[in-house]
PDB file of N, CA and C in Angstrom:
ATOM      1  N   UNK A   1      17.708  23.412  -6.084  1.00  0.00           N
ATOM      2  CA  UNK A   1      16.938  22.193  -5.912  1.00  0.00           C
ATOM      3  C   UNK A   1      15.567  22.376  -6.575  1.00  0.00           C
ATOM      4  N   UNK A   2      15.628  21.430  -7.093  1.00  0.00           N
ATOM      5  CA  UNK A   2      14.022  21.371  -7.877  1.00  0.00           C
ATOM      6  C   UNK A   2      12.657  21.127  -7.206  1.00  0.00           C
ATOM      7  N   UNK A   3      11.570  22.001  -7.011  1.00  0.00           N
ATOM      8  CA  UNK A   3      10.221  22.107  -5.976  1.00  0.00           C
ATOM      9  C   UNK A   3       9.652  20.609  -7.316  1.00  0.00           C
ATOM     10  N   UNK A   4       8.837  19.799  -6.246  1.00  0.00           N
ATOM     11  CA  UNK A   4       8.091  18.973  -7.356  1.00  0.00           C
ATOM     12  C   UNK A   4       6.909  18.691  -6.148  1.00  0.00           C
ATOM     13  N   UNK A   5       6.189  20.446  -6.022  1.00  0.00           N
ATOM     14  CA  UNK A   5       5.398  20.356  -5.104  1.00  0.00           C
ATOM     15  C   UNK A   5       3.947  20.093  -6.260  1.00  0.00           C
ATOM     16  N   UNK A   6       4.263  20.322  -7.755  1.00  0.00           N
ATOM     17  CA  UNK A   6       3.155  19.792  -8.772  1.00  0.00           C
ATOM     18  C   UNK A   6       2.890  18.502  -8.994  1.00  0.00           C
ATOM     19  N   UNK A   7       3.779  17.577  -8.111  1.00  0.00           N
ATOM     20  CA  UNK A   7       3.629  16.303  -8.831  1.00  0.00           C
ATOM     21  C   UNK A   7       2.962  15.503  -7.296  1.00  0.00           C
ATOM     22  N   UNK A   8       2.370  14.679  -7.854  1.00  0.00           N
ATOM     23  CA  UNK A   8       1.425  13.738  -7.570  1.00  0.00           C
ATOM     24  C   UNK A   8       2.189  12.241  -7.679  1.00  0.00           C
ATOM     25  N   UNK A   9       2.463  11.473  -6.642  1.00  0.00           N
ATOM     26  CA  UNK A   9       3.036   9.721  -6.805  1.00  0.00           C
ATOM     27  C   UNK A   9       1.545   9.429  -5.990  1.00  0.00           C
ATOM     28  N   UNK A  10       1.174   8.436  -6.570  1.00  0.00           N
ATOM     29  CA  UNK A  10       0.100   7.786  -6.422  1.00  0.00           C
ATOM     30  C   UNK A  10       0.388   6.185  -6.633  1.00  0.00           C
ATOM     31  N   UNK A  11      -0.419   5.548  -4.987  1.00  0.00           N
ATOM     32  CA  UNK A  11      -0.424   4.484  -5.084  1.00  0.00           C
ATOM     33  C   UNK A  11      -1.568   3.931  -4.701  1.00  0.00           C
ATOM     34  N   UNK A  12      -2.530   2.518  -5.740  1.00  0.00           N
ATOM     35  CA  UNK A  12      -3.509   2.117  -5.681  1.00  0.00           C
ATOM     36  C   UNK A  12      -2.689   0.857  -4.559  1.00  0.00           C
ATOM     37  N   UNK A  13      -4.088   0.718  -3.330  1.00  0.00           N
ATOM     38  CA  UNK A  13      -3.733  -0.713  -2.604  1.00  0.00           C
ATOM     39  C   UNK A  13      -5.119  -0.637  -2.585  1.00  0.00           C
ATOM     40  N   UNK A  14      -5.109  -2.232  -2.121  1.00  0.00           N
ATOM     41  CA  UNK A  14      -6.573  -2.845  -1.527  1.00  0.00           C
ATOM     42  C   UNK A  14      -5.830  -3.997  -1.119  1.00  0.00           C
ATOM     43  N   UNK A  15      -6.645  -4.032   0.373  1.00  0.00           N
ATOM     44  CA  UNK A  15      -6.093  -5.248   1.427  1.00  0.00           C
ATOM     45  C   UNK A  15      -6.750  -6.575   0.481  1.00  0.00           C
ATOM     46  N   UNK A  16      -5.976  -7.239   0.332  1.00  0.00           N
ATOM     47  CA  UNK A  16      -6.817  -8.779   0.374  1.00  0.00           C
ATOM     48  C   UNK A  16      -6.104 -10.004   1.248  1.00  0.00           C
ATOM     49  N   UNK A  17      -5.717  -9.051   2.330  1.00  0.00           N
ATOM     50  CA  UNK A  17      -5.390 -10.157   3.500  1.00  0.00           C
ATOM     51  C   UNK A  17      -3.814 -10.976   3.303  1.00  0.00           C
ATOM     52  N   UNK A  18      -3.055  -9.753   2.071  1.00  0.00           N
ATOM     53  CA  UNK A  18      -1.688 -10.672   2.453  1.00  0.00           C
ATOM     54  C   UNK A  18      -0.579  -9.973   2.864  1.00  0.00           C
ATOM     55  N   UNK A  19       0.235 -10.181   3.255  1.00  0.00           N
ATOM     56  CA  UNK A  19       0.952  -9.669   4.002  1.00  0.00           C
ATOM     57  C   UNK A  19       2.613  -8.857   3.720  1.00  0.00           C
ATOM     58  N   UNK A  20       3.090  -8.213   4.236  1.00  0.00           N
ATOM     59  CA  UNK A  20       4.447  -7.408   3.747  1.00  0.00           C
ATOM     60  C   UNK A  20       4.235  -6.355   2.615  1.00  0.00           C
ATOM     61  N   UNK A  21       2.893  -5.550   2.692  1.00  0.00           N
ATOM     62  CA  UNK A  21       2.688  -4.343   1.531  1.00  0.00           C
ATOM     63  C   UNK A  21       3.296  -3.387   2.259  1.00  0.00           C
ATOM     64  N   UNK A  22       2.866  -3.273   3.881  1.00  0.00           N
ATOM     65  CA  UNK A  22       2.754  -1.980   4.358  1.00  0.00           C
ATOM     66  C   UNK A  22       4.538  -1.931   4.620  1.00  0.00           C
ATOM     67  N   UNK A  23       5.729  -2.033   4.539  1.00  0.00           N
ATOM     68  CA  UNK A  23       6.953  -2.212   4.492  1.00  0.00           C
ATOM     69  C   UNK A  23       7.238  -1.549   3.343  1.00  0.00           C
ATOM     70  N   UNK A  24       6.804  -2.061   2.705  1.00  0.00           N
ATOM     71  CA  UNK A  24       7.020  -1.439   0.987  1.00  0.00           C
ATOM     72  C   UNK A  24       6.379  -0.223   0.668  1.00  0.00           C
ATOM     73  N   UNK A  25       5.363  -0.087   1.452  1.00  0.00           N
ATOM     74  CA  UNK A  25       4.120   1.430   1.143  1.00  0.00           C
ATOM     75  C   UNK A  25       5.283   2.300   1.864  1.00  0.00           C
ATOM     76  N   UNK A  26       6.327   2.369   2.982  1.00  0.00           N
ATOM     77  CA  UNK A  26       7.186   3.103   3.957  1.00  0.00           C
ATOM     78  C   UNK A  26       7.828   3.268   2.871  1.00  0.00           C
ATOM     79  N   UNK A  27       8.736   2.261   2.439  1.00  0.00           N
ATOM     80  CA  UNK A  27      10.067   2.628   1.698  1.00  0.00           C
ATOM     81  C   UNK A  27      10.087   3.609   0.591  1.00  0.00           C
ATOM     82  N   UNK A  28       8.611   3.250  -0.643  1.00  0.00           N
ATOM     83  CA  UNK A  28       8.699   3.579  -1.665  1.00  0.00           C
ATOM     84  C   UNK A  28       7.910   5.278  -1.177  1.00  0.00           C
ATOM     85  N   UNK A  29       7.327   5.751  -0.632  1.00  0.00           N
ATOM     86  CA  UNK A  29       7.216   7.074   0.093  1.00  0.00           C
ATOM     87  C   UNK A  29       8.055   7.808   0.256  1.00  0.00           C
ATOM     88  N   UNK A  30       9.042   7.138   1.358  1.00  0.00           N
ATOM     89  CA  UNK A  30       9.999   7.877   2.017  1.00  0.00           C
ATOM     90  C   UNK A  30      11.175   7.901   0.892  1.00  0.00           C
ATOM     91  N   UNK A  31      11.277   7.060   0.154  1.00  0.00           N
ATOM     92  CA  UNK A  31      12.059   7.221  -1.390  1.00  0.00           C
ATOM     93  C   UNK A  31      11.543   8.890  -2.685  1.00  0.00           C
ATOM     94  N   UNK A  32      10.627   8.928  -2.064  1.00  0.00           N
ATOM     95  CA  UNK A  32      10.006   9.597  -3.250  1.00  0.00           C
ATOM     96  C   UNK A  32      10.167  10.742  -2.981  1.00  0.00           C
ATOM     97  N   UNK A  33       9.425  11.246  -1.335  1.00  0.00           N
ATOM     98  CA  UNK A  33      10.315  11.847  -0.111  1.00  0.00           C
ATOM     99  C   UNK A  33      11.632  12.739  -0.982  1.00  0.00           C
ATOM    100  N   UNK A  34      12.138  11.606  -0.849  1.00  0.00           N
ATOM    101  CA  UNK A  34      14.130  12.003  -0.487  1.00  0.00           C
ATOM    102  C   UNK A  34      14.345  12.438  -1.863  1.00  0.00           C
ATOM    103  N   UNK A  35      13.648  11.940  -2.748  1.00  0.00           N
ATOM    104  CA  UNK A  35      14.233  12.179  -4.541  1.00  0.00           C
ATOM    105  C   UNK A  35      13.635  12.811  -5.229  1.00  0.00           C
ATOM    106  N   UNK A  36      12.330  13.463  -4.663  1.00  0.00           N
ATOM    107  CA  UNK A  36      11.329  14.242  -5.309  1.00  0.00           C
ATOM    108  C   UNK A  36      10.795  15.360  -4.185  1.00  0.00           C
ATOM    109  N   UNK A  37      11.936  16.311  -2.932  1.00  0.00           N
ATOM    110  CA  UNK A  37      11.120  16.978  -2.177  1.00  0.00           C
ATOM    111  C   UNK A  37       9.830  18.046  -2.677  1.00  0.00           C
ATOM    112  N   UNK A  38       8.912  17.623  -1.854  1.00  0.00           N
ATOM    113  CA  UNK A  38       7.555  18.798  -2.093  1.00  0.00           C
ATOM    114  C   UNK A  38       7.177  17.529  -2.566  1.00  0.00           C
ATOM    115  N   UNK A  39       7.166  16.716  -3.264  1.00  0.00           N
ATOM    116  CA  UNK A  39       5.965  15.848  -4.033  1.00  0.00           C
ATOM    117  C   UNK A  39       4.655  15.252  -2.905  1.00  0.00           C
ATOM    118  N   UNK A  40       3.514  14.992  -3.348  1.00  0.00           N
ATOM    119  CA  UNK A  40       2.469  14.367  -2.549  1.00  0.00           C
ATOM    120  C   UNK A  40       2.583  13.258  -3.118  1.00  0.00           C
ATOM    121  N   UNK A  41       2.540  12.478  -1.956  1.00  0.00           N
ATOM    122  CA  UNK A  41       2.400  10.994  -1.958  1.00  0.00           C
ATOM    123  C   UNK A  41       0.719  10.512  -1.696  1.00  0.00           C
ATOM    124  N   UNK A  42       0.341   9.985  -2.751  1.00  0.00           N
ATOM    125  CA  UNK A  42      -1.481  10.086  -2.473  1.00  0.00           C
ATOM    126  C   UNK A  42      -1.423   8.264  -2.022  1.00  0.00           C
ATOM    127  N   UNK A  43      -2.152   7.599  -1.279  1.00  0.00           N
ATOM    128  CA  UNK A  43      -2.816   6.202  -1.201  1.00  0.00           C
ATOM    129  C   UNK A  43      -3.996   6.350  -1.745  1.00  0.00           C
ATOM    130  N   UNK A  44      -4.508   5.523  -2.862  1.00  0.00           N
ATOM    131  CA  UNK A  44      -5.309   5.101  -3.543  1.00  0.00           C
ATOM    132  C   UNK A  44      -6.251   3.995  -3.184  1.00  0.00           C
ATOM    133  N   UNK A  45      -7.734   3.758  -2.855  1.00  0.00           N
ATOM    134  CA  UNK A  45      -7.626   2.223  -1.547  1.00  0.00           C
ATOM    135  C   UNK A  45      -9.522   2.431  -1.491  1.00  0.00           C
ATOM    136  N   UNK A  46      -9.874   1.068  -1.663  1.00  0.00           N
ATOM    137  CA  UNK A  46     -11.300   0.894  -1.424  1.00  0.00           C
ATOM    138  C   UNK A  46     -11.537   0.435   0.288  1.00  0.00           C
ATOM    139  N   UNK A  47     -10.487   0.268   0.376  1.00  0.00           N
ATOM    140  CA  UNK A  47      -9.914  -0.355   2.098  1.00  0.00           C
ATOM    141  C   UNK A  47      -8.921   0.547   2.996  1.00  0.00           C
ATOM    142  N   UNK A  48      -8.838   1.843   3.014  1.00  0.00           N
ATOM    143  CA  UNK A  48      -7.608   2.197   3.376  1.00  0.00           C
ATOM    144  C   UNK A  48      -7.511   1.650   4.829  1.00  0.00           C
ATOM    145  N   UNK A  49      -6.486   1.537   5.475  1.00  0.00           N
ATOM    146  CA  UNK A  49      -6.572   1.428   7.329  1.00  0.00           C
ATOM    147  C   UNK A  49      -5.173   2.455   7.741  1.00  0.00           C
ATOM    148  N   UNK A  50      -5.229   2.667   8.964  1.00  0.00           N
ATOM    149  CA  UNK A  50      -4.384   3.561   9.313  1.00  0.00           C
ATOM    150  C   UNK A  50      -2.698   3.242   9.266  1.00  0.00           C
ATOM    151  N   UNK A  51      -2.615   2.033   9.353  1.00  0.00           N
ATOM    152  CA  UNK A  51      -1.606   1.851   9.537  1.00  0.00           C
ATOM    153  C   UNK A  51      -1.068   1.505   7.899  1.00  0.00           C
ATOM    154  N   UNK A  52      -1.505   1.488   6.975  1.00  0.00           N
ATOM    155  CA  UNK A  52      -1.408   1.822   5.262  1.00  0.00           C
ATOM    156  C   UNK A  52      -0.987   3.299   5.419  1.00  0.00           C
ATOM    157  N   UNK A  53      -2.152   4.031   5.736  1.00  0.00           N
ATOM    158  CA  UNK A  53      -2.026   5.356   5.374  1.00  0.00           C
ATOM    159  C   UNK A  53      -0.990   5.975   6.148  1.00  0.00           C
ATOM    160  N   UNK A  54      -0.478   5.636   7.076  1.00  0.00           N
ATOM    161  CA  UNK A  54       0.161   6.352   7.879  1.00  0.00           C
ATOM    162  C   UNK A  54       1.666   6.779   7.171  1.00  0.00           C
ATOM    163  N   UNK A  55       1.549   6.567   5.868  1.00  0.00           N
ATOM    164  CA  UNK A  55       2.835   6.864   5.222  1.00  0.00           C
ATOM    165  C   UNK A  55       2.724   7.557   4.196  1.00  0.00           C
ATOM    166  N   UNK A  56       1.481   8.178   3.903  1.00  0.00           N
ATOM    167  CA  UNK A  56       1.347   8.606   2.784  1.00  0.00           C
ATOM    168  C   UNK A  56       0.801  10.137   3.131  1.00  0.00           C
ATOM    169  N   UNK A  57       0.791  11.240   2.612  1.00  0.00           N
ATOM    170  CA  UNK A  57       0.797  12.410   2.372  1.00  0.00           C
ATOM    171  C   UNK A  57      -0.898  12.662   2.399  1.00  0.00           C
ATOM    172  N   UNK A  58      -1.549  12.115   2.012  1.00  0.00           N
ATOM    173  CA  UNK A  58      -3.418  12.315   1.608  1.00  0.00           C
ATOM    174  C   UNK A  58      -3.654  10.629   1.683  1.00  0.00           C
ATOM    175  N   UNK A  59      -5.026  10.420   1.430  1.00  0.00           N
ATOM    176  CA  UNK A  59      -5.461   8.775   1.475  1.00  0.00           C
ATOM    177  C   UNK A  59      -6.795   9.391   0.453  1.00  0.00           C
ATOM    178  N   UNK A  60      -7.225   9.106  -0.816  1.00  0.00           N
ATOM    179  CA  UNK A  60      -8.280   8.874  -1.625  1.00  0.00           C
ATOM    180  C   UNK A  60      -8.935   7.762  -1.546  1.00  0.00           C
ATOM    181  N   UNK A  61     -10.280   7.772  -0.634  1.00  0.00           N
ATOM    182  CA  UNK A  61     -11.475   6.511  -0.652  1.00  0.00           C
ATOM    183  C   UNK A  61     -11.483   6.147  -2.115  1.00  0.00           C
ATOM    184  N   UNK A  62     -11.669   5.075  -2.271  1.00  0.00           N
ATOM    185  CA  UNK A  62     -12.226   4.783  -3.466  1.00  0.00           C
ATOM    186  C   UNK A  62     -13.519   4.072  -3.252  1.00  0.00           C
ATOM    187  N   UNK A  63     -14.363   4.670  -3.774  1.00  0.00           N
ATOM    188  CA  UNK A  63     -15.756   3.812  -3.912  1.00  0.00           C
ATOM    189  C   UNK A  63     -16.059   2.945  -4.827  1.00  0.00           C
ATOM    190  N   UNK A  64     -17.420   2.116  -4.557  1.00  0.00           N
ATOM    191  CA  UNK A  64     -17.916   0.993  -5.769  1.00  0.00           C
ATOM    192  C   UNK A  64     -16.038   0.467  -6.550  1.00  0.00           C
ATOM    193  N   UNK A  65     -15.857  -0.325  -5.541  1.00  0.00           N
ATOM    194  CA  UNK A  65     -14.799  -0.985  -6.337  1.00  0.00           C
ATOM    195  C   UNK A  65     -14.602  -2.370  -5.319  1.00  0.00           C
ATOM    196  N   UNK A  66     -14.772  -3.225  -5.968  1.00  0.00           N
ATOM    197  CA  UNK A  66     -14.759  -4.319  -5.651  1.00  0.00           C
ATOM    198  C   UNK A  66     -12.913  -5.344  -5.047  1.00  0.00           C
ATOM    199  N   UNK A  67     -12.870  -5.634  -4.069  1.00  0.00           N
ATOM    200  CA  UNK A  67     -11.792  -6.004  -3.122  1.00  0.00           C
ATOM    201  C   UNK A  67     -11.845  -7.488  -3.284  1.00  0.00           C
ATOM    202  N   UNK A  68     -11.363  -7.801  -4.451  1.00  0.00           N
ATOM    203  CA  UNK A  68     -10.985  -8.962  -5.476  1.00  0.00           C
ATOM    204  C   UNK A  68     -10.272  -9.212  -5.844  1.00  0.00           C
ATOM    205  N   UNK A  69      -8.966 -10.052  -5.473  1.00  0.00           N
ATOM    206  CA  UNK A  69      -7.679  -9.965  -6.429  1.00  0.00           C
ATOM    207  C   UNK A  69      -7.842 -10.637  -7.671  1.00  0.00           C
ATOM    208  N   UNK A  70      -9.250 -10.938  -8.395  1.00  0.00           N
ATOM    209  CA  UNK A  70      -9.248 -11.312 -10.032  1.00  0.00           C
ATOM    210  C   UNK A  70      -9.711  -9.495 -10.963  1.00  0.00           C
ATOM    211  N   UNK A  71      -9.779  -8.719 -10.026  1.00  0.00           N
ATOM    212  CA  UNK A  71     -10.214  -7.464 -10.587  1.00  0.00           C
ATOM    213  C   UNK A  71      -8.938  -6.746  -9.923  1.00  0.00           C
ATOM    214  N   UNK A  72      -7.947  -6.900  -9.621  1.00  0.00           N
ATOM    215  CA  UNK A  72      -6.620  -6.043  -9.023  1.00  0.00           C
ATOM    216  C   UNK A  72      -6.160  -5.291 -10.433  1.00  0.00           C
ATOM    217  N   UNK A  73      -5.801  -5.441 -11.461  1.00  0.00           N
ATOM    218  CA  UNK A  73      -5.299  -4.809 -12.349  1.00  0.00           C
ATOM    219  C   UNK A  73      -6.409  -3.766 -12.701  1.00  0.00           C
ATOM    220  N   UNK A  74      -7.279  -4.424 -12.880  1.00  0.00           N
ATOM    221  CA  UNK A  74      -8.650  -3.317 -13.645  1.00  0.00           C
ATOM    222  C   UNK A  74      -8.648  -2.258 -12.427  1.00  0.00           C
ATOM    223  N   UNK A  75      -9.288  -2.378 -10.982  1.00  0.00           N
ATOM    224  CA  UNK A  75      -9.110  -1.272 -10.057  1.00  0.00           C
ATOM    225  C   UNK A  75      -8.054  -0.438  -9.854  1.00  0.00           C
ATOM    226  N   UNK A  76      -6.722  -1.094 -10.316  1.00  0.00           N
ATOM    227  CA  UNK A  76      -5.901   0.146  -9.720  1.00  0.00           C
ATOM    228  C   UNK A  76      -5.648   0.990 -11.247  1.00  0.00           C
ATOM    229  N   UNK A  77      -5.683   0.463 -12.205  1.00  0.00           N
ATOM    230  CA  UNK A  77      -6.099   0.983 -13.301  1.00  0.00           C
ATOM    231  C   UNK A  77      -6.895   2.081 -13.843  1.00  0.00           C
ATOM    232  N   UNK A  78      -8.078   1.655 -12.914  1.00  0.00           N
ATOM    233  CA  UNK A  78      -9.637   3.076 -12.732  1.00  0.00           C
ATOM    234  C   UNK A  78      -8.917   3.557 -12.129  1.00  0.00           C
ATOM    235  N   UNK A  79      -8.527   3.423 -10.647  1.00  0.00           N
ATOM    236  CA  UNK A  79      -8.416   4.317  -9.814  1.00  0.00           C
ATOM    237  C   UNK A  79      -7.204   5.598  -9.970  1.00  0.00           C
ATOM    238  N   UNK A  80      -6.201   4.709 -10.801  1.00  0.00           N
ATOM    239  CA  UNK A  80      -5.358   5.685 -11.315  1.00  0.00           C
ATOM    240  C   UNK A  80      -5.894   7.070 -12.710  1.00  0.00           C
ATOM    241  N   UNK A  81      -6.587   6.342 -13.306  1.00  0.00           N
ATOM    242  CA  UNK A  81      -6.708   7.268 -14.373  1.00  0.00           C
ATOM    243  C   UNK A  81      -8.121   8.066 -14.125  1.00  0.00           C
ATOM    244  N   UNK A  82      -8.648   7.599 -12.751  1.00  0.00           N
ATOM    245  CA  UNK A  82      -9.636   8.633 -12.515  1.00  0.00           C
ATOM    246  C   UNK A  82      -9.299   9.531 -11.768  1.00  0.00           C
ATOM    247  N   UNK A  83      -8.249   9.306 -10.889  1.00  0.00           N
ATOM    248  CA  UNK A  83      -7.052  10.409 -10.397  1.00  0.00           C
ATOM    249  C   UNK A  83      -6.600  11.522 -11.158  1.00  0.00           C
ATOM    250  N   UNK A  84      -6.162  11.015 -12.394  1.00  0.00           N
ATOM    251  CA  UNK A  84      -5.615  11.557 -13.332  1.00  0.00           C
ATOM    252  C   UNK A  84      -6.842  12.942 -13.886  1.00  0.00           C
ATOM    253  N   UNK A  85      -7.971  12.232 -13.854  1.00  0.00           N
ATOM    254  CA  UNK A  85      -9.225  13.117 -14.648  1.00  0.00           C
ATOM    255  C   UNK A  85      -9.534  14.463 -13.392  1.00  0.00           C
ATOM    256  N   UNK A  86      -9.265  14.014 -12.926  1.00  0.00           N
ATOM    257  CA  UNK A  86      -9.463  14.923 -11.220  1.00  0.00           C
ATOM    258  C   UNK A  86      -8.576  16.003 -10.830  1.00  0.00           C
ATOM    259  N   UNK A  87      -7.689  15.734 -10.862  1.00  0.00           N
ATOM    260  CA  UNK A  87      -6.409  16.336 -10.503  1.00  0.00           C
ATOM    261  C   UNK A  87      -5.834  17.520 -11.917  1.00  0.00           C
ATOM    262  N   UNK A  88      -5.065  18.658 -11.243  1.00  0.00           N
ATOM    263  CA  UNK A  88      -4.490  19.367 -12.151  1.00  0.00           C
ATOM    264  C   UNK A  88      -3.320  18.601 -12.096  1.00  0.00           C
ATOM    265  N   UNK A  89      -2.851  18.519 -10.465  1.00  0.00           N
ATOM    266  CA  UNK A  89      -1.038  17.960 -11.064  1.00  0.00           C
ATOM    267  C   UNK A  89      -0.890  16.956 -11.737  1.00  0.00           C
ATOM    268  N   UNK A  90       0.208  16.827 -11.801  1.00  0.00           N
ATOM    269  CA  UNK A  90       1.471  15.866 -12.884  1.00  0.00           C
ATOM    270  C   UNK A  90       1.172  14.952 -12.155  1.00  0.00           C
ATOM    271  N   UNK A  91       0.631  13.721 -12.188  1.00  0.00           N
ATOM    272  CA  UNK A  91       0.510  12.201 -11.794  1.00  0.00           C
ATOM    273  C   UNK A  91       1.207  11.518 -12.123  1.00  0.00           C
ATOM    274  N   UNK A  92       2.205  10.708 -11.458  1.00  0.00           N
ATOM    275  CA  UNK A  92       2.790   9.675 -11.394  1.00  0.00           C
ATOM    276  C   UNK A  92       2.772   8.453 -10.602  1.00  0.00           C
ATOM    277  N   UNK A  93       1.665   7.699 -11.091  1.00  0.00           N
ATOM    278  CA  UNK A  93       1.214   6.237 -10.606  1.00  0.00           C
ATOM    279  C   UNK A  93       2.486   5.411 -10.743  1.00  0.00           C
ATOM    280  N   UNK A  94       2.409   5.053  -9.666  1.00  0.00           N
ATOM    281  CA  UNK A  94       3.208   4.040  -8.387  1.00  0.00           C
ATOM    282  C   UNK A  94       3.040   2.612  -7.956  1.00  0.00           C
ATOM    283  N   UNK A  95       3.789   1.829  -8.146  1.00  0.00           N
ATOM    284  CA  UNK A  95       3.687   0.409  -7.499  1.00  0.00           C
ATOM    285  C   UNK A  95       3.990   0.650  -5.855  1.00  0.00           C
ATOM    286  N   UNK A  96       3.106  -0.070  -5.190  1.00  0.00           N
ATOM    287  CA  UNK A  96       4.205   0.136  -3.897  1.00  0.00           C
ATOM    288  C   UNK A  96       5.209  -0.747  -3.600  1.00  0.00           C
ATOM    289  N   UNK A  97       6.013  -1.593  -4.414  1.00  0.00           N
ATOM    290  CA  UNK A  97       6.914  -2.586  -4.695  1.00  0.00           C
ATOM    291  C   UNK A  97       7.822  -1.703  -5.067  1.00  0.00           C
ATOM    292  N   UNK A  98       8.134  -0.559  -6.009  1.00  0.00           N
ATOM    293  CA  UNK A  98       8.919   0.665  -6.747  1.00  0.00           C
ATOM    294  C   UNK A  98       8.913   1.669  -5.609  1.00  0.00           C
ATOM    295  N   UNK A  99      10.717   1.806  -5.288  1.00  0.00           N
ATOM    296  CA  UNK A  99      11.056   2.337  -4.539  1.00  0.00           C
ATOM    297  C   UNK A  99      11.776   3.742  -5.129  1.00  0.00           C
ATOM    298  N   UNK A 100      12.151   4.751  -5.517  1.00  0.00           N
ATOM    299  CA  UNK A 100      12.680   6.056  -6.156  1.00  0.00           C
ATOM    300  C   UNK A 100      14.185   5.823  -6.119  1.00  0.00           C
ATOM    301  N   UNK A 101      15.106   5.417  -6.971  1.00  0.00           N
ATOM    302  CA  UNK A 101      16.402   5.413  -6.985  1.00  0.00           C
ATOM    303  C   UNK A 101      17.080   7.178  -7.557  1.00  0.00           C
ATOM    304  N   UNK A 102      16.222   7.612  -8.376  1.00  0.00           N
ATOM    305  CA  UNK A 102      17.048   9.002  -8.415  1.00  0.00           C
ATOM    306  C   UNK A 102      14.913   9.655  -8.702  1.00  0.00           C
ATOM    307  N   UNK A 103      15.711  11.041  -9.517  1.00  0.00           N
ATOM    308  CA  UNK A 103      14.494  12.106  -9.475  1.00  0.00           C
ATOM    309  C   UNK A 103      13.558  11.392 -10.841  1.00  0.00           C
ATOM    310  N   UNK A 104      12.503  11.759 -11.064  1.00  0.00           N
ATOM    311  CA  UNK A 104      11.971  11.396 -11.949  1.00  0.00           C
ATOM    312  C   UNK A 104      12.181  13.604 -12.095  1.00  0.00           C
ATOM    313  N   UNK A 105      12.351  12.983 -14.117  1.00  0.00           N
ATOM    314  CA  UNK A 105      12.216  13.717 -14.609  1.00  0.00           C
ATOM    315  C   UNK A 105      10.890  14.425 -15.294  1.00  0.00           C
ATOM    316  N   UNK A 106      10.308  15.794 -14.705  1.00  0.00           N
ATOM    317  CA  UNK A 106       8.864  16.524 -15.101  1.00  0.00           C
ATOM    318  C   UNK A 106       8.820  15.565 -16.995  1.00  0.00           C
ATOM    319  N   UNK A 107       9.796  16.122 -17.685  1.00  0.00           N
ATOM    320  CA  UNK A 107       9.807  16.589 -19.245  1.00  0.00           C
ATOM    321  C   UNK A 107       9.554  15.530 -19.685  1.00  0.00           C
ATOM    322  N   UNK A 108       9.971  14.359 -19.123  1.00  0.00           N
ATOM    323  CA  UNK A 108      10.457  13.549 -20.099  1.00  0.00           C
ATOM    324  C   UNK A 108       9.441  12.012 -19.122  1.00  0.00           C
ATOM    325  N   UNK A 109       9.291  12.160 -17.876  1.00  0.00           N
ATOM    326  CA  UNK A 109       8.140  10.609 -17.703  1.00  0.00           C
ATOM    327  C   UNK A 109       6.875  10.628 -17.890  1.00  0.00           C
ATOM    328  N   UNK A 110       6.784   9.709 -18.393  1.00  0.00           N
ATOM    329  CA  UNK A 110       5.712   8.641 -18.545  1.00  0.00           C
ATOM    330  C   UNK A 110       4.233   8.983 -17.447  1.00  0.00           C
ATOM    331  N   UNK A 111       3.939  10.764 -17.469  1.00  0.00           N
ATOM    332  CA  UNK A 111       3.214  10.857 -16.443  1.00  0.00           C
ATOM    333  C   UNK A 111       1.720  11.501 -17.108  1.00  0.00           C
ATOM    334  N   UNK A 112       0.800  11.998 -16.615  1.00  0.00           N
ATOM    335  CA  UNK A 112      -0.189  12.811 -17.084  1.00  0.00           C
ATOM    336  C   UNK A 112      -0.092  13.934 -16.772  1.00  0.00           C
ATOM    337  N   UNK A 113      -0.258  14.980 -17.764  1.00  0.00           N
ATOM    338  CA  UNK A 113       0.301  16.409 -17.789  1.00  0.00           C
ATOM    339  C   UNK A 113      -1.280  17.145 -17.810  1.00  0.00           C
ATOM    340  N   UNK A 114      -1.959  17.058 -16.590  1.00  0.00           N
ATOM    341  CA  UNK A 114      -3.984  17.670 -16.990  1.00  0.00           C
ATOM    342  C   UNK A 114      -3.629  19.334 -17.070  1.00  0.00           C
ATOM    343  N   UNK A 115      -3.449  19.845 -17.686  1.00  0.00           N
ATOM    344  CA  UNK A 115      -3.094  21.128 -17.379  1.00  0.00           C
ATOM    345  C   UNK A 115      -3.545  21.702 -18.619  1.00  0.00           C
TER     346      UNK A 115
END
């Protein structure tokens, strides 16, 4: 079995008051969980609350970021690729809508390799 205790799934949220994320923050975890054991599941969040985080592996504050859904793409955007600047592991930014159907492959995704 493959350790993918180097890799990093990262997911940017910020509450803006609508509803059925935190369902999806469970699934796509506990997916990642099951298809990637050892991986950290990070929450990404200028807002985190407990019941968000309570599914995720670590919770990263995010500061000076504005809780705007006309700035939603641009924040989770920073917040991902300043993750990326931070971190040694293998990052793999996450929708929390994207649930893990098989393993993501080290070699070959679409991830940041800071090493």
């Amino acid at each position: 079995m493959t350790d993918y205790s180097g890799l990093d799934v990262c997911c940017f949220y910020t509450d803006l008051g609508r509803e059925g994320y935190e369902p999806l923050m469970a699934d796509m975890t506990a997916s990642a969980h099951e298809q990637m054991p050892g991986c950290r599941t990070l929450l990404l969040s200028p807002n985190p609350t407990a019941k968000t985080a309570q599914h995720f592996d670590g919770v990263v504050p995010i500061e000076n970021c504005d809780v705007d859904a006309n700035k939603l793409c641009f924040n989770r955007g920073r917040a991902h690729v300043s993750w990326m600047t931070l971190t040694e592991a293998t990052t793999s930014p996450r929708s929390s809508r994207i649930g893990f159907a098989r393993i993501i492959d080290q070699r070959s995704a679409p991830v940041s390799q800071n090493r």
